[in-house]
Protein backbone atom coordinates (compact mmCIF):
# COMPACT_ATOMS: atom_id res chain seq x y z
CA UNK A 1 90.51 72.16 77.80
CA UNK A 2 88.85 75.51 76.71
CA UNK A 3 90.61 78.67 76.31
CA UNK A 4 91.49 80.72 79.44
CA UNK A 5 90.93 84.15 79.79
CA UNK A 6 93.48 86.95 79.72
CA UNK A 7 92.29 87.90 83.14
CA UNK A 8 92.32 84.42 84.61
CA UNK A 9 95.86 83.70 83.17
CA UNK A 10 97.36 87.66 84.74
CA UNK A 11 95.90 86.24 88.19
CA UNK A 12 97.75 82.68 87.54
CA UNK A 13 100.82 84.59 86.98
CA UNK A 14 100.27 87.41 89.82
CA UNK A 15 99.56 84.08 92.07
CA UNK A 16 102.85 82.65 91.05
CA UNK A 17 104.74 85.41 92.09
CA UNK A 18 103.39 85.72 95.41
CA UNK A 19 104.01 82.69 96.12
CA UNK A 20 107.37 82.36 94.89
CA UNK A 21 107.88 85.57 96.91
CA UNK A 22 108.25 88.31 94.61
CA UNK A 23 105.56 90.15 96.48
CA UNK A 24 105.59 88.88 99.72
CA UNK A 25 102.65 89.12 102.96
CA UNK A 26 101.77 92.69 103.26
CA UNK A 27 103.47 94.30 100.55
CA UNK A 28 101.76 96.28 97.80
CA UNK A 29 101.10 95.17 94.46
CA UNK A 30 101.90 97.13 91.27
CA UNK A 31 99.21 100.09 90.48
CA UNK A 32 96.65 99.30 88.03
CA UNK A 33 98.75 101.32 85.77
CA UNK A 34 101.82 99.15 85.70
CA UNK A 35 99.86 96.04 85.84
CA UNK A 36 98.19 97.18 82.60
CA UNK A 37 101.39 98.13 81.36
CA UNK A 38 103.37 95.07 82.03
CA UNK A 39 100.94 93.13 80.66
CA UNK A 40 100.16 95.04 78.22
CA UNK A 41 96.02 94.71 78.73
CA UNK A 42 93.42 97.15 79.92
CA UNK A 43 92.18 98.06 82.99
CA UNK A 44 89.35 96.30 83.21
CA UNK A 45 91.09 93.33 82.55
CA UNK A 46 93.61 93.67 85.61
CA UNK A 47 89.88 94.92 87.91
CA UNK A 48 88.88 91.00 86.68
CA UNK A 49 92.22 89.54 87.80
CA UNK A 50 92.78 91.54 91.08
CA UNK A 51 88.69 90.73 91.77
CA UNK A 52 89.73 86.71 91.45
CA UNK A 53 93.01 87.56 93.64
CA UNK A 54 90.37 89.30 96.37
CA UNK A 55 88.11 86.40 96.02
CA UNK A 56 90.71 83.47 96.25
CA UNK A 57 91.87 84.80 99.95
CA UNK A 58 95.40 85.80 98.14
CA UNK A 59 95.35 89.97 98.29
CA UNK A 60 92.94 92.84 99.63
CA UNK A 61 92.44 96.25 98.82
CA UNK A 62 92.73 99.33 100.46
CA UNK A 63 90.35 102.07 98.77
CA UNK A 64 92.63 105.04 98.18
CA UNK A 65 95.81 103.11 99.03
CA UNK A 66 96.31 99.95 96.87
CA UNK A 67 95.99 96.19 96.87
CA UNK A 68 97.80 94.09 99.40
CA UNK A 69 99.37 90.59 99.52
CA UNK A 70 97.16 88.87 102.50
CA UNK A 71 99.68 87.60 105.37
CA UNK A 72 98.21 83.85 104.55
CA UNK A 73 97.75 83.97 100.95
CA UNK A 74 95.05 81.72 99.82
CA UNK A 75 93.20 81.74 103.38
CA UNK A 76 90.52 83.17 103.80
């Protein structure tokens, strides 16, 4: 198996804990600033993982607001 990403392996984890519930529907992920923080990466790193989040269905962003766990994570 090749090496994974940082950025894929932050949206694994953020994935994780939506599911499990830690951020459940409709509630507002951690700024860029804590992400980076907590995971101790930079920002463009967390932009690649939130993009993949966006893309899989699981979150969407508000411009000016912040990025939102989808009611049906995962659906589209």
């Amino acid at each position: 198996m090749p090496p994974r990403y940082r950025y894929e392996e932050i949206a694994d984890d953020l994935r994780k804990r939506i599911e499990v519930g830690e951020f459940p529907p409709g509630s507002r992920l951690p700024s860029r600033r804590e992400l980076t923080a907590y995971y101790d990466v930079t920002e463009p790193v967390i932009d690649r993982a939130m993009q993949i989040l966006r893309v899989l269905g699981v979150t969407e962003t508000l411009a000016g607001v912040g990025v939102f766990v989808r009611d049906a994570p995962g659906e589209a």
